[in-house]
C-alpha atoms as a PDB file:
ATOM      1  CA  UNK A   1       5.453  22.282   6.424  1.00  0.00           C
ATOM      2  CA  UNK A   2       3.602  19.147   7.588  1.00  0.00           C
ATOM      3  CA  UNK A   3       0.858  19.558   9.748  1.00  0.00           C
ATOM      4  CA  UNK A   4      -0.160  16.612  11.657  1.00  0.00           C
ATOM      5  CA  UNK A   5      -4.177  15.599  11.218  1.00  0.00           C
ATOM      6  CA  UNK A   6      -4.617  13.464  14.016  1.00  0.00           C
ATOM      7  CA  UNK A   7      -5.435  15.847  16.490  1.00  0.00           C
ATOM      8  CA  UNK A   8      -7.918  18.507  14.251  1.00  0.00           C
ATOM      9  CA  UNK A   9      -9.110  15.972  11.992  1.00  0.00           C
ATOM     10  CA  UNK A  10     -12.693  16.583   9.708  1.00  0.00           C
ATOM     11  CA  UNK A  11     -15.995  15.436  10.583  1.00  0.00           C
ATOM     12  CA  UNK A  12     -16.759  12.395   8.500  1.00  0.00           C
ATOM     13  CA  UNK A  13     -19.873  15.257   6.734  1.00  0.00           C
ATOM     14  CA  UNK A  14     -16.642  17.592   5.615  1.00  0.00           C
ATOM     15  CA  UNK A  15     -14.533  14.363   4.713  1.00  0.00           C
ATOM     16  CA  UNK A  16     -16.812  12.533   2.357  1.00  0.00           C
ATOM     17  CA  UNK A  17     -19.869  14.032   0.048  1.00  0.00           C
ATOM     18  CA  UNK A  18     -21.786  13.541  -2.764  1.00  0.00           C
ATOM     19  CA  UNK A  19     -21.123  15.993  -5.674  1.00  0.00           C
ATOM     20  CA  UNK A  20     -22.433  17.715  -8.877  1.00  0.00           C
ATOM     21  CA  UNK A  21     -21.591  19.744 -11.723  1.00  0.00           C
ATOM     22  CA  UNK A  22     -23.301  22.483  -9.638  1.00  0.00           C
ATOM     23  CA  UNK A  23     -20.692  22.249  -6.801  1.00  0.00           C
ATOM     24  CA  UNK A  24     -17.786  20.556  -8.504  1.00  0.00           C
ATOM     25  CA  UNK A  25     -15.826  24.120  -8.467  1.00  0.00           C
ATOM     26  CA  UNK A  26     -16.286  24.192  -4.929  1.00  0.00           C
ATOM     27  CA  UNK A  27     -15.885  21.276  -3.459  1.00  0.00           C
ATOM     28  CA  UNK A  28     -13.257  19.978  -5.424  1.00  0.00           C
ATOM     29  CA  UNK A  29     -10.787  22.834  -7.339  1.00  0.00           C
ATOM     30  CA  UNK A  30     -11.111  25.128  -4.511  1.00  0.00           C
ATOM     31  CA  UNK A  31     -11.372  22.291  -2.044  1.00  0.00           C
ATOM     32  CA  UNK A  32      -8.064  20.677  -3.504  1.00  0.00           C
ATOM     33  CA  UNK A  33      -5.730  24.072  -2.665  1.00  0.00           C
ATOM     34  CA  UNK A  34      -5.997  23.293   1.044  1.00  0.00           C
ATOM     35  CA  UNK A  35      -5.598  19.265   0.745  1.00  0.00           C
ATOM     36  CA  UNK A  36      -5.896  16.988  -2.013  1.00  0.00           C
ATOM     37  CA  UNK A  37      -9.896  15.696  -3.225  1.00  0.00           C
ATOM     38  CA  UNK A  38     -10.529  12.406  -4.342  1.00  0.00           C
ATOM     39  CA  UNK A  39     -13.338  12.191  -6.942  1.00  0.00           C
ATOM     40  CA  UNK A  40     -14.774   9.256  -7.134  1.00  0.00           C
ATOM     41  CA  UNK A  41     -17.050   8.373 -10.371  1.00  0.00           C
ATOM     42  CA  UNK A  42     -19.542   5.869 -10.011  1.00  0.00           C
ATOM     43  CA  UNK A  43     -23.322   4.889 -10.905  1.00  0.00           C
ATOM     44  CA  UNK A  44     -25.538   2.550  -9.316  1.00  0.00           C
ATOM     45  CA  UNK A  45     -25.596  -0.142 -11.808  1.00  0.00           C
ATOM     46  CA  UNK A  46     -21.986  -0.690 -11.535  1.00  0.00           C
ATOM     47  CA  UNK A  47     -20.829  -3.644  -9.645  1.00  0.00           C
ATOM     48  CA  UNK A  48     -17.341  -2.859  -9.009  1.00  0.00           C
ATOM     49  CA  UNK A  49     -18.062   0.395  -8.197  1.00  0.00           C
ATOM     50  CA  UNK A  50     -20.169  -1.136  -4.952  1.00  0.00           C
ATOM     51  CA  UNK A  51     -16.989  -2.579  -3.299  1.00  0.00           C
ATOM     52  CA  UNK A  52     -14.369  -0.027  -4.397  1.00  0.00           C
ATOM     53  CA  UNK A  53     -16.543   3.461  -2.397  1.00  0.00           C
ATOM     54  CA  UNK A  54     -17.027   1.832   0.223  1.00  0.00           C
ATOM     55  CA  UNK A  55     -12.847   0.948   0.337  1.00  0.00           C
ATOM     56  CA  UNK A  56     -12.548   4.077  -0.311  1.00  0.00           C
ATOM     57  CA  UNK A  57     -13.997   6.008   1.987  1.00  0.00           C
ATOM     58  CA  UNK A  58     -13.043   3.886   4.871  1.00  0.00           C
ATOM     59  CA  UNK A  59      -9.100   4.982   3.666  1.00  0.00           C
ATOM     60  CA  UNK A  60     -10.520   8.692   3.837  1.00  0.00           C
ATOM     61  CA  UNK A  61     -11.630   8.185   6.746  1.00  0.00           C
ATOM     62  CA  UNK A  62      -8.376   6.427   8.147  1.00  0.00           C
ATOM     63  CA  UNK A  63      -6.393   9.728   7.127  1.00  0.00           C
ATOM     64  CA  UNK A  64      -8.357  11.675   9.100  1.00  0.00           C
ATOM     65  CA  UNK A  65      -8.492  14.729   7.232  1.00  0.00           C
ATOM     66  CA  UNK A  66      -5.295  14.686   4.998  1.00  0.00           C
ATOM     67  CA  UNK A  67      -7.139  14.202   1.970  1.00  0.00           C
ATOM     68  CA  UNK A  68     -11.253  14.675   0.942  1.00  0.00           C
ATOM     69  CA  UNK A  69     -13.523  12.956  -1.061  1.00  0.00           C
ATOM     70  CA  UNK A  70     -16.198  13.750  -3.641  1.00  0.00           C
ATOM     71  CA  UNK A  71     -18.732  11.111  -5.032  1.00  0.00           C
ATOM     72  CA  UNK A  72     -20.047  11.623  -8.889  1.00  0.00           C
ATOM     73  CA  UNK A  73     -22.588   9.871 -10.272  1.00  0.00           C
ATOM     74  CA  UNK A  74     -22.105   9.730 -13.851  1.00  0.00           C
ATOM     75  CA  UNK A  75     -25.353   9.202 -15.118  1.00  0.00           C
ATOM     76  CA  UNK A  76     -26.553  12.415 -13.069  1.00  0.00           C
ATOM     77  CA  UNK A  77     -23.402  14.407 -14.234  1.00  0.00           C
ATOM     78  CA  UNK A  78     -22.592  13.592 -17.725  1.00  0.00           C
ATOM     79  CA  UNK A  79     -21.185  16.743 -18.922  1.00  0.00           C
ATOM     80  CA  UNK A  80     -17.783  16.740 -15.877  1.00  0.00           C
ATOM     81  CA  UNK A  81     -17.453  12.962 -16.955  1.00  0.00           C
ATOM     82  CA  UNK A  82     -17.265  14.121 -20.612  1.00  0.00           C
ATOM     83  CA  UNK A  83     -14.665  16.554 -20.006  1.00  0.00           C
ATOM     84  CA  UNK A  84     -12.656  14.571 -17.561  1.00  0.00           C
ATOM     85  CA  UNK A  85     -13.247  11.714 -20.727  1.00  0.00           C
ATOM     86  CA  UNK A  86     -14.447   9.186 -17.995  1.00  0.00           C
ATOM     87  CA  UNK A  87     -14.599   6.039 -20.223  1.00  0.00           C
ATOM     88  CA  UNK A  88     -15.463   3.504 -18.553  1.00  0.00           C
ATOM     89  CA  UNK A  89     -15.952   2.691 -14.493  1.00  0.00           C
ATOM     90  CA  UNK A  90     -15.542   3.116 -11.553  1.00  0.00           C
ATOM     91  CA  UNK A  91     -12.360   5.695 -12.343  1.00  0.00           C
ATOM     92  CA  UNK A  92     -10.726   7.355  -9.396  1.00  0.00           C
ATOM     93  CA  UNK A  93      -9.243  11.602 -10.026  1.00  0.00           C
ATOM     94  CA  UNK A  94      -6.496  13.033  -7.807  1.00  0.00           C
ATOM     95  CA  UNK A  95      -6.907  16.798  -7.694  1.00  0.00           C
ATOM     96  CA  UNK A  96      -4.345  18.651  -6.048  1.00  0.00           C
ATOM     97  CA  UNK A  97      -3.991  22.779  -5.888  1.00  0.00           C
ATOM     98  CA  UNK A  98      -7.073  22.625  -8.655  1.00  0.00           C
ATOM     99  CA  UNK A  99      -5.739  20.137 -10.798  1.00  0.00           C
ATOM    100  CA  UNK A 100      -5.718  16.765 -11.366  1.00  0.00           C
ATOM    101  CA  UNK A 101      -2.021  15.127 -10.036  1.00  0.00           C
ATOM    102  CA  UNK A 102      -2.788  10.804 -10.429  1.00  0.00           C
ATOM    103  CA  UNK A 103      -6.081   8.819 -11.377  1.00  0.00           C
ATOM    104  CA  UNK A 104      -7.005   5.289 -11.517  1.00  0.00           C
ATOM    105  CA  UNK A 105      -9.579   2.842 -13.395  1.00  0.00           C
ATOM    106  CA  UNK A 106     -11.309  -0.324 -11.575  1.00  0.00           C
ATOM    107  CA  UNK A 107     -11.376  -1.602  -8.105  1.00  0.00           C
ATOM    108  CA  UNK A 108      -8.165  -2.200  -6.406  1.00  0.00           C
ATOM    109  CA  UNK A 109      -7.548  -4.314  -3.084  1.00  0.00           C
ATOM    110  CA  UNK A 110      -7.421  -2.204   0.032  1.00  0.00           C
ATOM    111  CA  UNK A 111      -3.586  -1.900   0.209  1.00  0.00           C
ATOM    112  CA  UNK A 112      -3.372  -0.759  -3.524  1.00  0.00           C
ATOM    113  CA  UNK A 113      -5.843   2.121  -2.168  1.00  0.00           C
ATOM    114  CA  UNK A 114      -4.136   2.988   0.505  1.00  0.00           C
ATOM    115  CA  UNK A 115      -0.846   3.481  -0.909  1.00  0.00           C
ATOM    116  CA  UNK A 116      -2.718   5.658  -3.670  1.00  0.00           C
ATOM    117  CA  UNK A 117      -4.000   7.914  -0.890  1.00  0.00           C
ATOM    118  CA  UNK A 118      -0.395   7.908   1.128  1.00  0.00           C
ATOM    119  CA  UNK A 119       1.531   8.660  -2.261  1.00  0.00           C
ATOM    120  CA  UNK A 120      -1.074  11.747  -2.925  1.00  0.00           C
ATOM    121  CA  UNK A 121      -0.790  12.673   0.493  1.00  0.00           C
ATOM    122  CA  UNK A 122       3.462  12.879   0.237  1.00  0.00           C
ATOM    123  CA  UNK A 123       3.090  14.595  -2.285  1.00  0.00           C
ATOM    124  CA  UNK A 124       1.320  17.154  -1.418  1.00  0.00           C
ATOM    125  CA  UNK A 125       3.322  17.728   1.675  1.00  0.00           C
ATOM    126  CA  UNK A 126       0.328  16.613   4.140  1.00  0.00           C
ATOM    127  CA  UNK A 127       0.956  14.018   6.596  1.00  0.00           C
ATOM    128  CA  UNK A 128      -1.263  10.723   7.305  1.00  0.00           C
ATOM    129  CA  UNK A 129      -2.303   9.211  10.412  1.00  0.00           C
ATOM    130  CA  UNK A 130       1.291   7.714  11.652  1.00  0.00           C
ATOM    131  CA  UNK A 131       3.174  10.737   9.516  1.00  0.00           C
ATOM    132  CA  UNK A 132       6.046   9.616   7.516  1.00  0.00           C
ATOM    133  CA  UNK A 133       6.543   6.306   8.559  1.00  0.00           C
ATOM    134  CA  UNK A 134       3.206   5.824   6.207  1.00  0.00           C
ATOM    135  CA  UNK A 135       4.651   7.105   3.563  1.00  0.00           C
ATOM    136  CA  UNK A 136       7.869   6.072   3.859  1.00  0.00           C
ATOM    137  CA  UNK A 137       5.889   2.146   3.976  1.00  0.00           C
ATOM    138  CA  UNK A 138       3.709   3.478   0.729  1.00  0.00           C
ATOM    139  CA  UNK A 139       6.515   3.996  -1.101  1.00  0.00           C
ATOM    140  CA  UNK A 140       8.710   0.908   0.122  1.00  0.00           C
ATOM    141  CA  UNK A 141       4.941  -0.810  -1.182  1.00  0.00           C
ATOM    142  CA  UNK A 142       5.688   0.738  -4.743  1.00  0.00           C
ATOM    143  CA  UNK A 143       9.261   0.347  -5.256  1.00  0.00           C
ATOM    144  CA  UNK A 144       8.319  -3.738  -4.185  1.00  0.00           C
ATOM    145  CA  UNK A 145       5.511  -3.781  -6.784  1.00  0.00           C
ATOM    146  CA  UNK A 146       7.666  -2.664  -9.182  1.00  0.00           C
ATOM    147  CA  UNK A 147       6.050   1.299  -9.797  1.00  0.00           C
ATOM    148  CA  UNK A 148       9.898   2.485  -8.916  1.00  0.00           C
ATOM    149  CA  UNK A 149       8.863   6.179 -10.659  1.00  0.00           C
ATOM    150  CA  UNK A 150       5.410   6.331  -7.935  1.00  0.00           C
ATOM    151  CA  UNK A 151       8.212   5.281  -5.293  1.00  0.00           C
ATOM    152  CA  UNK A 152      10.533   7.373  -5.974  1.00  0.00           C
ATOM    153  CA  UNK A 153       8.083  10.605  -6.606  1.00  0.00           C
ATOM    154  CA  UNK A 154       6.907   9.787  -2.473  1.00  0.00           C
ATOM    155  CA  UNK A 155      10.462   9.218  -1.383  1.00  0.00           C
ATOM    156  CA  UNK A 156      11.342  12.584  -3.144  1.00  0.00           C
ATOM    157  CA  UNK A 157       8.413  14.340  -1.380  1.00  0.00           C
ATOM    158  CA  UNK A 158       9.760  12.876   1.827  1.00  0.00           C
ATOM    159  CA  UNK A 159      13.251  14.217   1.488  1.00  0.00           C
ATOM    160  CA  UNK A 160      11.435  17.609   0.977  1.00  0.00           C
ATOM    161  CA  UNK A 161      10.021  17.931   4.353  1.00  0.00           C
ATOM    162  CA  UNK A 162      12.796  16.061   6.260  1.00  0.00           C
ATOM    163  CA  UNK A 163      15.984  16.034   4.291  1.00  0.00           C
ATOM    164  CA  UNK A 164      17.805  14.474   6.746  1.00  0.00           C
ATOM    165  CA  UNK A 165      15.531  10.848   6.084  1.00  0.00           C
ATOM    166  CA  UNK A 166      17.954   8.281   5.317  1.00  0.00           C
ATOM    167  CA  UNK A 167      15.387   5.977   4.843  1.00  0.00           C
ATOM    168  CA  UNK A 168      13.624   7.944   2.091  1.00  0.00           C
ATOM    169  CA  UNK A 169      17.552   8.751   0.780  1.00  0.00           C
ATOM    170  CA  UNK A 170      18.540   5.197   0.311  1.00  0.00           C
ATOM    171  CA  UNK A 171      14.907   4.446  -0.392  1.00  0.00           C
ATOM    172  CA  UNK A 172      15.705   6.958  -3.992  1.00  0.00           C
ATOM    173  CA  UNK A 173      18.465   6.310  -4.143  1.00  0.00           C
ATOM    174  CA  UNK A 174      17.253   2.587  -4.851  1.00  0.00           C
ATOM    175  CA  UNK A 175      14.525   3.637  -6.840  1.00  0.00           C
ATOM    176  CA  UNK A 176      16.699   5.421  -9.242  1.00  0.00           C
ATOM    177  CA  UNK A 177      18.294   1.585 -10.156  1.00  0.00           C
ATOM    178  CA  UNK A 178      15.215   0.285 -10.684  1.00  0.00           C
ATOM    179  CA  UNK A 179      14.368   3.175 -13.091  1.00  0.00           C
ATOM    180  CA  UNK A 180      17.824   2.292 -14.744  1.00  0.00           C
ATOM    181  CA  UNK A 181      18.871   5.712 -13.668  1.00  0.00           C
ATOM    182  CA  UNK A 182      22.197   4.419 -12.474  1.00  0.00           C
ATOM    183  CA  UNK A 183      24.064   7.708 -12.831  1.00  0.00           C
ATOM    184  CA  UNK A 184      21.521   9.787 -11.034  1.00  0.00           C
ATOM    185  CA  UNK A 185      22.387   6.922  -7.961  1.00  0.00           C
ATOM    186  CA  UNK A 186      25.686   7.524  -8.383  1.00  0.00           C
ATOM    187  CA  UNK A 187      25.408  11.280  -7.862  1.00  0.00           C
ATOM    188  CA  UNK A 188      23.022  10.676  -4.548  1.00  0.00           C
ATOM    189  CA  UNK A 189      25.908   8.450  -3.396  1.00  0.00           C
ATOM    190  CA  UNK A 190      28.720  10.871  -4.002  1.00  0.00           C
ATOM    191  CA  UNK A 191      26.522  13.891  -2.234  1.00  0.00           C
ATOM    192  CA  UNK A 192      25.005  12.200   0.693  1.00  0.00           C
ATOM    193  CA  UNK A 193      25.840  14.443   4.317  1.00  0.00           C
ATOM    194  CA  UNK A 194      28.202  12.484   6.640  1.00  0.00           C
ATOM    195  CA  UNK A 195      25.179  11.952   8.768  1.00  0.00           C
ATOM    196  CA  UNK A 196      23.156   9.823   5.914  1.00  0.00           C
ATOM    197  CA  UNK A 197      26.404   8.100   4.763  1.00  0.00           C
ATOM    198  CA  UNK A 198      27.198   6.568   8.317  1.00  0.00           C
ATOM    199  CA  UNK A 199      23.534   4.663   8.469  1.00  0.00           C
ATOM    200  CA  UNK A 200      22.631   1.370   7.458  1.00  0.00           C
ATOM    201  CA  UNK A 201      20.047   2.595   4.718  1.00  0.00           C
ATOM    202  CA  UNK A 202      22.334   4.230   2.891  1.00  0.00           C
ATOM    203  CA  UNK A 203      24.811   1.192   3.140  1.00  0.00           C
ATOM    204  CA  UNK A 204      22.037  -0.617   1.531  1.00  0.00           C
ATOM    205  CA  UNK A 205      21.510   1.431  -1.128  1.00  0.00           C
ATOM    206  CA  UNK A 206      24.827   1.685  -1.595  1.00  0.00           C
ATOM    207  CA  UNK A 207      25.350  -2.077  -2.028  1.00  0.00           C
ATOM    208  CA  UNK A 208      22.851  -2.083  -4.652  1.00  0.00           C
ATOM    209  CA  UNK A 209      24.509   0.024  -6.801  1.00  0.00           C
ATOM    210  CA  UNK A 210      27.769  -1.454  -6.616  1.00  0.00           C
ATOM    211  CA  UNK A 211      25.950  -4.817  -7.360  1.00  0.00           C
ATOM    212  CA  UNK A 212      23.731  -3.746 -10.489  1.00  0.00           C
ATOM    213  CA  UNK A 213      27.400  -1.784 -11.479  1.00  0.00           C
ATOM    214  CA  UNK A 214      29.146  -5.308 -11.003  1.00  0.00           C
ATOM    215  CA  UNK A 215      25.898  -6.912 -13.042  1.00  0.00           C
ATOM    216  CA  UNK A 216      26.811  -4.523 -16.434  1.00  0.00           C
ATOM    217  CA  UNK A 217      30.352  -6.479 -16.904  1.00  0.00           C
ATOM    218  CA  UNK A 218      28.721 -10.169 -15.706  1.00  0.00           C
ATOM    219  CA  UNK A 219      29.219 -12.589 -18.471  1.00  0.00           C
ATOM    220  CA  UNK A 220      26.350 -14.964 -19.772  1.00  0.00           C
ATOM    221  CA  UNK A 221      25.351 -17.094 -17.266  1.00  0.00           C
ATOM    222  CA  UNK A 222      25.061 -20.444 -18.586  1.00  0.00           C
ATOM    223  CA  UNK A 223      29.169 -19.637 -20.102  1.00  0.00           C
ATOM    224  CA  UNK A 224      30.079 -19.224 -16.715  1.00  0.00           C
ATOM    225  CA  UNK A 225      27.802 -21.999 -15.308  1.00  0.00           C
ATOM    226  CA  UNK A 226      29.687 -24.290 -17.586  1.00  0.00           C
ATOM    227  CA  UNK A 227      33.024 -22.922 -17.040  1.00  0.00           C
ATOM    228  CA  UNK A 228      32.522 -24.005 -13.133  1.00  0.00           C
ATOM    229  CA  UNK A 229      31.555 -27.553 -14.134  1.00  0.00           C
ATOM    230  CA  UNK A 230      34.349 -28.075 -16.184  1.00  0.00           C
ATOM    231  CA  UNK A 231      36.987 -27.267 -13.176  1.00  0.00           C
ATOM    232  CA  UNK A 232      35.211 -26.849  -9.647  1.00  0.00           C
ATOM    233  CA  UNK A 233      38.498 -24.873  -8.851  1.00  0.00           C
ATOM    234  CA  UNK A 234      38.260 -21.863 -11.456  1.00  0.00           C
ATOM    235  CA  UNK A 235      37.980 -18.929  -8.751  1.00  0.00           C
ATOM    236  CA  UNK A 236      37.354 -16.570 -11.315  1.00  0.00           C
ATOM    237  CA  UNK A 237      34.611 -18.369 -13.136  1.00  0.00           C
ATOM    238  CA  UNK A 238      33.093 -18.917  -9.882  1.00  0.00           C
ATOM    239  CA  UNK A 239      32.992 -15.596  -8.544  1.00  0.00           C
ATOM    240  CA  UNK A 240      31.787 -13.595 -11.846  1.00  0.00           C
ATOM    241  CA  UNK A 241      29.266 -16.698 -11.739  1.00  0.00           C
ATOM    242  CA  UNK A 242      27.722 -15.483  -8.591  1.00  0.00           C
ATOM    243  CA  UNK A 243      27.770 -11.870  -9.446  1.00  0.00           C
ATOM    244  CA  UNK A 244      25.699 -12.972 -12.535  1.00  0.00           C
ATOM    245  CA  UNK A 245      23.555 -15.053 -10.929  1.00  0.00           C
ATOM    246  CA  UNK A 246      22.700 -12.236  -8.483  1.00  0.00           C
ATOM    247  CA  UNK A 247      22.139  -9.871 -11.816  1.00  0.00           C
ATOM    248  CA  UNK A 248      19.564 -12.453 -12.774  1.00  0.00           C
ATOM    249  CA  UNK A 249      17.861 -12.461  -9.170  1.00  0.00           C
ATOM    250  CA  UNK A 250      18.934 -15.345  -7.430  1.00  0.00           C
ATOM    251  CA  UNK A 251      20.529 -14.011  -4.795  1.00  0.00           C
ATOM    252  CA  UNK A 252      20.312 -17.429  -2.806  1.00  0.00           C
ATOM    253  CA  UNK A 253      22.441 -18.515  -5.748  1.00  0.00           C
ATOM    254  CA  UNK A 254      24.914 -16.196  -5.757  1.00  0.00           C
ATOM    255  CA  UNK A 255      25.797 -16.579  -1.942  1.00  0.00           C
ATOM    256  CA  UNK A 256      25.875 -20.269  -1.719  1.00  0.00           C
ATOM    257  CA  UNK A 257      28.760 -19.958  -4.822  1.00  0.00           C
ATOM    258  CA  UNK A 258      30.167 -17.064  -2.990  1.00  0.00           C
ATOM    259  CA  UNK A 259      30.546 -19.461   0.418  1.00  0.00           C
ATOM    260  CA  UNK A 260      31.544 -22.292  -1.805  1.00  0.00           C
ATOM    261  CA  UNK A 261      34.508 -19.914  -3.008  1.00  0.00           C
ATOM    262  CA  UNK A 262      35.081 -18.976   0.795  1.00  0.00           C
ATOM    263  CA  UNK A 263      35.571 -22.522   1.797  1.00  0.00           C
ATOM    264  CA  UNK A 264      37.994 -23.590  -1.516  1.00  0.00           C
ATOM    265  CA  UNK A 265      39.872 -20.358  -0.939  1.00  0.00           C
ATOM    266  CA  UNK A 266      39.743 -17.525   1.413  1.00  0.00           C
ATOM    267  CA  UNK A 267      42.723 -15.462   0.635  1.00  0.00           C
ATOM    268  CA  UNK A 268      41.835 -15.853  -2.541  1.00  0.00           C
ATOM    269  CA  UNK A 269      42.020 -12.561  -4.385  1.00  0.00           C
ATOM    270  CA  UNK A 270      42.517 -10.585  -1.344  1.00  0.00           C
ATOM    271  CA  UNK A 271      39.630 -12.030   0.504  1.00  0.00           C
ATOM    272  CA  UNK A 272      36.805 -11.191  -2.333  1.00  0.00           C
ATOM    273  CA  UNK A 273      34.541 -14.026  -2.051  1.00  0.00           C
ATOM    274  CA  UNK A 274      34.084 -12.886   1.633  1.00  0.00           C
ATOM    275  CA  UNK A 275      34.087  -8.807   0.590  1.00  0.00           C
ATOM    276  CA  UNK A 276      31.609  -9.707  -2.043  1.00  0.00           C
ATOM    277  CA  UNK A 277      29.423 -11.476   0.295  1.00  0.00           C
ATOM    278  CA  UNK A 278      29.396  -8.588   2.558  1.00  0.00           C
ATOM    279  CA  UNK A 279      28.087  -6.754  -0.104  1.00  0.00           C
ATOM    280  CA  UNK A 280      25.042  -8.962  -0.987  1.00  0.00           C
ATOM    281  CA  UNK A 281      24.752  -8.938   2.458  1.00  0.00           C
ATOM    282  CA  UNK A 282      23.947  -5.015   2.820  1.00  0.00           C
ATOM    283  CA  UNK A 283      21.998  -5.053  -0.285  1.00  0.00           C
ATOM    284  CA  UNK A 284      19.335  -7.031   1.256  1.00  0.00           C
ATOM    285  CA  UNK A 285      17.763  -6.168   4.345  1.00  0.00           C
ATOM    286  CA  UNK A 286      19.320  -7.397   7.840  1.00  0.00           C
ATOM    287  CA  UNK A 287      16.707  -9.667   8.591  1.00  0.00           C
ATOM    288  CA  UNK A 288      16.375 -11.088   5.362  1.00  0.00           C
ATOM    289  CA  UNK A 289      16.353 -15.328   5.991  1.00  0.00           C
ATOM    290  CA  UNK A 290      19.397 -15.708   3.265  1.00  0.00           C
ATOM    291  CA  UNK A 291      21.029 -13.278   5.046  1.00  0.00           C
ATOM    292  CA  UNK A 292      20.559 -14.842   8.566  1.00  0.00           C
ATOM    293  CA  UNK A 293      21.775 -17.957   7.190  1.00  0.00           C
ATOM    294  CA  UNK A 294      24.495 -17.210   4.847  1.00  0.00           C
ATOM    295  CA  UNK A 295      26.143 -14.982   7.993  1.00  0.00           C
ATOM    296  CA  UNK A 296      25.605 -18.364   9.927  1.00  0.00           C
ATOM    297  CA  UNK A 297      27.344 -20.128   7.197  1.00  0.00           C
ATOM    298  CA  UNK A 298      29.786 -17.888   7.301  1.00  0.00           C
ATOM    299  CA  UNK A 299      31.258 -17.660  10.804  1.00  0.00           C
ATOM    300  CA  UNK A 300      30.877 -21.702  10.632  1.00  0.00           C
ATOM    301  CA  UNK A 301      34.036 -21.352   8.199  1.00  0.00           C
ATOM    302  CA  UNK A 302      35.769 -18.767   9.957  1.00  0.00           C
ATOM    303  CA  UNK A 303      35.826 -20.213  13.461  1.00  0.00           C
ATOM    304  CA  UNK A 304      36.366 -24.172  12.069  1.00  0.00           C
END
């Protein structure tokens, strides 16, 4: 179960030390089965390596006990870089339960570090200064920067200590599409409790699949592009324009067609251009600026 740090957290000594090959067992493998070690390989002729421990241990720090860290210097320690095959640095080592679980090479920004340490933290069911509203933001941070399997890894962690999180539910559930695991989404959607299905994460996520579904049948875009030049009043061609047009991102695109429909026709089709808007609507989040001003847009029509 999580155990929140805050309150017990390490001296800074306990937190963050300098290691060898003499007390690499120690303080990392037996270290890493009560909370996860960073090892940190370095030398002191390495530039990089000058801005990224300092980063570092100030993110160690910030978790205040959740995770450790070990510094190596690899001129001093040659034989644990040789069999960790430390090429080139600085390079970063996750252990976790005496074995290594992530690693990365070169200095990152501060926010790349500190989702690093929040994603080993989730998933080794500790907890972070602010609990799982960090993690929950580390892994929103992934699935944004496009590492949708690191995303979805944290959001599964989350789910394991508090299965009823509908954020970290909808928050697979989208990272699942971007993984192109659109059956595995469709599952989560069919299974989700009563609880999860009734909150506006899950509507979210659910939007997003019906979307990318909708994207699989959307015909080429510049076909359709055409076909609504032609004749301004082809419904069809308009409609399948903006679900392509959302497939290919441009999601300001698709709703200013969608409203254009609206306008021309609102009963066309049993009210779809308005249904479908909806739906781009709860794919994005509520406070998104296109959605703010394609709702405004919106009511215009209704109430004229």
């Amino acid at each position: 179960m999580l155990e929140l740090n805050a309150g017990n957290a390490a001296p800074a000594g306990d937190l963050i030390k300098d290691g060898s090959e003499m007390t690499f067992m120690g303080d990392v493998i037996e270290a890493s089965k009560e909370v996860p070690v960073i090892v940190d390989f370095w030398a002191p002729w390495c530039g990089p390596c000058k801005t990224l421990g300092p980063a570092l241990e100030e993110a160690v720090t910030a978790a205040k006990g959740a995770v450790k860290m070990v510094k190596i210097d690899v001129d001093q320690n040659q034989g644990i870089a040789g069999q960790l095959q430390i090429q080139s640095i600085p390079t970063v080592y996750a252990f976790y339960e005496g074995k290594p679980v992530d690693a990365f090479q070169g200095a990152l920004p501060g926010s790349e570090i500190k989702a690093f340490i929040d994603k080993l933290i989730g998933l080794s069911g500790g907890e972070a200064d602010g609990g799982l509203a960090d993690a929950l933001e580390a892994a929103e941070a992934m699935l944004e920067e496009g590492a949708a399997v690191d995303a979805a890894q944290t959001f599964a962690a989350i789910l394991g200590e508090d299965a009823t999180s509908a954020a970290a539910y909808g928050g697979l559930i989208r990272a699942n599409l971007a993984m192109g695991e659109i059956d595995q989404a469709d599952a989560m959607i069919e299974n989700a409790s009563d609880e999860i299905k009734a909150t506006p994460e899950f509507e979210t996520a659910k939007a997003q699949l019906d979307l990318t579904k909708q994207a699989e049948s959307a015909g080429p875009l510049a076909e359709l592009e055409a076909a609504v030049a032609a004749d301004e009043n082809d419904h069809q061609a308009r409609y399948d324009l903006a679900i392509a047009m959302h497939a290919a991102g441009d999601a300001e695109g698709a709703i200013d067609h969608l409203l254009e429909l609206f306008r021309r026709d609102r009963e066309w089709n049993d009210g779809a251009a308005k249904t479908q808007l909806f739906t781009v609507f709860d794919a994005l989040k509520a406070e998104d600026p296109l959605v703010l001003s394609g709702r405004r847009r919106l009511s215009s029509m209704i109430f004229a």
